[in-house]
C-alpha atoms as a PDB file:
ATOM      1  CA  UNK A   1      11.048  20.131   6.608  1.00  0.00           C
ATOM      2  CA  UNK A   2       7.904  19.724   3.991  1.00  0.00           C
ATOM      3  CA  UNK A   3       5.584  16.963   4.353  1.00  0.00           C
ATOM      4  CA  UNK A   4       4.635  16.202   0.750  1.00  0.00           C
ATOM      5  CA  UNK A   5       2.142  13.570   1.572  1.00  0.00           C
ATOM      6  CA  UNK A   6       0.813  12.340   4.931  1.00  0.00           C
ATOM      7  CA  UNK A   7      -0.946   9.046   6.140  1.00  0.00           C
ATOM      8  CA  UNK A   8      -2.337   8.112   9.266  1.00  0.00           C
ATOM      9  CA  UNK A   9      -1.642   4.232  10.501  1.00  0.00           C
ATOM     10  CA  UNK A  10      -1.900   2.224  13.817  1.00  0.00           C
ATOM     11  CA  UNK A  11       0.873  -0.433  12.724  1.00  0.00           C
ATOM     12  CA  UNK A  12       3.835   0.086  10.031  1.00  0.00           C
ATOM     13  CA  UNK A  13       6.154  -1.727   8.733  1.00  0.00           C
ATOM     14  CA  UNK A  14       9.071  -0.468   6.285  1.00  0.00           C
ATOM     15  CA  UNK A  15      10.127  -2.739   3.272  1.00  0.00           C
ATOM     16  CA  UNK A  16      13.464  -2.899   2.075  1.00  0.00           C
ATOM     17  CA  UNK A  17      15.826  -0.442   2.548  1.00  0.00           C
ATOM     18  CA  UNK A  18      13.343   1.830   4.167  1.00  0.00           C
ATOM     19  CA  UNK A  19      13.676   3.494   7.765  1.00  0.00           C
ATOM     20  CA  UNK A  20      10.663   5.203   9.818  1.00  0.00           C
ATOM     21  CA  UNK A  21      12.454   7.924  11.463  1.00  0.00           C
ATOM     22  CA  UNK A  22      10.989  10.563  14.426  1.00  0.00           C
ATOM     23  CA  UNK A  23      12.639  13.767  13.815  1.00  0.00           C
ATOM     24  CA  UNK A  24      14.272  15.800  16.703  1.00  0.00           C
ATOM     25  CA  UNK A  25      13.723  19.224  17.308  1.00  0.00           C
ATOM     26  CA  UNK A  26      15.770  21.834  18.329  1.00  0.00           C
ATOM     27  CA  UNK A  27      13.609  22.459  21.181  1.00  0.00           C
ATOM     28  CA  UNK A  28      13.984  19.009  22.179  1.00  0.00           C
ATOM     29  CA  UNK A  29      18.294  19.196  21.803  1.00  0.00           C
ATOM     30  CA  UNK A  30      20.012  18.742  25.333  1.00  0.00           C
ATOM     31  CA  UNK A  31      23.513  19.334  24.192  1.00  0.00           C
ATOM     32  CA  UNK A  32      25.996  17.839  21.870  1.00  0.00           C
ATOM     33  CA  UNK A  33      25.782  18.767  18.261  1.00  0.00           C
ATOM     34  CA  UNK A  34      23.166  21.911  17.669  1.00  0.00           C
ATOM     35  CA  UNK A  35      21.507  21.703  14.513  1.00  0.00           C
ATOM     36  CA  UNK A  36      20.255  25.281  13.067  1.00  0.00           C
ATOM     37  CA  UNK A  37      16.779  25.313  10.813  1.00  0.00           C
ATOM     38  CA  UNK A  38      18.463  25.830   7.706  1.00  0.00           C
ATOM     39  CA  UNK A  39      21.404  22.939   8.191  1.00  0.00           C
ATOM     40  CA  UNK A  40      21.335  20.513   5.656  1.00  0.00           C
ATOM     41  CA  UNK A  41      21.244  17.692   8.234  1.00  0.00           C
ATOM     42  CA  UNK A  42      18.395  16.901  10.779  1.00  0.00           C
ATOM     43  CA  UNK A  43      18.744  15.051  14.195  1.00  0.00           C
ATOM     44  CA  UNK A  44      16.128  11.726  13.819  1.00  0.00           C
ATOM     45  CA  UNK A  45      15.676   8.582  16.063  1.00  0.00           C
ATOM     46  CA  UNK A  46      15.311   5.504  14.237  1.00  0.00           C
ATOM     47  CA  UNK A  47      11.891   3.473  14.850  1.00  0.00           C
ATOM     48  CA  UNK A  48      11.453   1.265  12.680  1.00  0.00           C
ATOM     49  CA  UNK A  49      13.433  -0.632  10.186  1.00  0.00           C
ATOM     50  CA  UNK A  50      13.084  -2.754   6.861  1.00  0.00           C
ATOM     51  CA  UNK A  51      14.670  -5.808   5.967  1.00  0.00           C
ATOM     52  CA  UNK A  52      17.300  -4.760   4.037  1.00  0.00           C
ATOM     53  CA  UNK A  53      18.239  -4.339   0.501  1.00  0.00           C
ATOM     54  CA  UNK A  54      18.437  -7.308  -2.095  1.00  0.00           C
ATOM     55  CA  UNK A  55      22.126  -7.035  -3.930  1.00  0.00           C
ATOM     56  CA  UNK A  56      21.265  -6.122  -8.117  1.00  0.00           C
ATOM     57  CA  UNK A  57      24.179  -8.417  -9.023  1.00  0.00           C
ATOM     58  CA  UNK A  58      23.495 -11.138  -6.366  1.00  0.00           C
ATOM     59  CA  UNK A  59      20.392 -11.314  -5.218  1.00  0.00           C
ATOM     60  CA  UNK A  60      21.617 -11.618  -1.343  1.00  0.00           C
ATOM     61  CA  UNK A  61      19.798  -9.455   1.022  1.00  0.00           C
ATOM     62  CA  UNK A  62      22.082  -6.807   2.500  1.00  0.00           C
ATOM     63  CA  UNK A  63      21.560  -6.071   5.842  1.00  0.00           C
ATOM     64  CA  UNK A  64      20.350  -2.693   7.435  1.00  0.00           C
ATOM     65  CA  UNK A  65      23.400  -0.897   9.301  1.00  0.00           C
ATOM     66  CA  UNK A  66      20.921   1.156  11.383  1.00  0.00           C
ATOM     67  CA  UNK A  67      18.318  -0.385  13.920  1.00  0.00           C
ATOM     68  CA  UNK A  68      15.795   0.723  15.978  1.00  0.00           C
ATOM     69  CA  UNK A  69      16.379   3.360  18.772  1.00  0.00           C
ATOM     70  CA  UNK A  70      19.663   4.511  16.788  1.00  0.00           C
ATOM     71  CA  UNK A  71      20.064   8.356  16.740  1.00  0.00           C
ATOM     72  CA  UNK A  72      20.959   9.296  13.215  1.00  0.00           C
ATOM     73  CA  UNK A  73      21.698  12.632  11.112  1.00  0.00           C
ATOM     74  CA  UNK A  74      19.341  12.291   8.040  1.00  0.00           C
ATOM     75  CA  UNK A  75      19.812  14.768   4.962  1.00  0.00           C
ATOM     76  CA  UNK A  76      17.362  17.631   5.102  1.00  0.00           C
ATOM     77  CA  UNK A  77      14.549  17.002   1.957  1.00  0.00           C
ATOM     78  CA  UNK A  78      11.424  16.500   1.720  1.00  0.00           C
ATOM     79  CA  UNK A  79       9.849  13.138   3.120  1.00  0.00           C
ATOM     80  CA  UNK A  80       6.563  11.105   3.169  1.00  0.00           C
ATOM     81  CA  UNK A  81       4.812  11.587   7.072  1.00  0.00           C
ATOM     82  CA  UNK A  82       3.828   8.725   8.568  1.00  0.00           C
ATOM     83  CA  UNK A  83       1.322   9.239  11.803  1.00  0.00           C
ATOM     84  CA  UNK A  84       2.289   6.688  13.648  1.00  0.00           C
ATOM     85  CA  UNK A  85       0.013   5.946  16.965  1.00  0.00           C
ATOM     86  CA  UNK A  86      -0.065   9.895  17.367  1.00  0.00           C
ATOM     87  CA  UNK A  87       3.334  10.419  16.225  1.00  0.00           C
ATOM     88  CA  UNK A  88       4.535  12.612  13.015  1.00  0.00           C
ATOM     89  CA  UNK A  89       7.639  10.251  11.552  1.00  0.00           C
ATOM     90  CA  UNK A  90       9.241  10.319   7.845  1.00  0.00           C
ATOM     91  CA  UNK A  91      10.184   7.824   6.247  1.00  0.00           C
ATOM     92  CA  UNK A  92      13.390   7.682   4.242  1.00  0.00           C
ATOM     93  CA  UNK A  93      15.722   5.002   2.600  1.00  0.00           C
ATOM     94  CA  UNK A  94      18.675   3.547   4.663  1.00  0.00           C
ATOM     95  CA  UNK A  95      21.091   5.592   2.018  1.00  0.00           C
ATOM     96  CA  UNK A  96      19.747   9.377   3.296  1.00  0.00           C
ATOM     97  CA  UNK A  97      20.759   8.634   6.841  1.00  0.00           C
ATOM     98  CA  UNK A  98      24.590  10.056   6.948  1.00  0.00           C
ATOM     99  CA  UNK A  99      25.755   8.574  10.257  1.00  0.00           C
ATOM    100  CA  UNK A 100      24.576   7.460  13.276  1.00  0.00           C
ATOM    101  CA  UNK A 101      25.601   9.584  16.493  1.00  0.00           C
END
């Protein structure tokens, strides 16, 4: 994975349809599903989450489906880094996340 920008912050909170994910490294795999560096999926934990997203047609705010602590499989691209208290996160809209596991 590419970090194509990075910023460092003591506090974050995503807006929208955002989600601050902390990426899981093979290193750090204990069994179940083995992801290999060139897969086209990466293993994330979910730690933070936005409100939602507002419906175009509606205007109703649409609820996240993931929440925080959720492991997820999150298309492998190229995502903002967040430093979060000392940690390297991405963040990455509700929509790149492909399941939760």
């Amino acid at each position: 994975v590419k970090t194509i920008n990075m910023i460092k912050v003591e506090n974050y909170v995503p807006m929208g349809d955002r989600v601050l994910l902390k990426l899981i490294s093979e290193e750090q795999e204990q069994g179940g599903i083995i992801m290999v560096g060139s897969s086209p999926l990466l293993k994330a934990t979910v730690i933070k989450v936005g409100n939602g997203k507002v419906a175009n047609d509606t205007g109703s705010l649409i609820p996240m489906t993931v929440k925080e602590g959720d492991t997820v499989l999150v298309l492998n691209s190229d995502y903002p880094e967040i430093i979060l208290n000392e940690q390297s996160c991405r963040l990455v809209f509700e929509g790149d996340i492909q399941g939760i596991i």
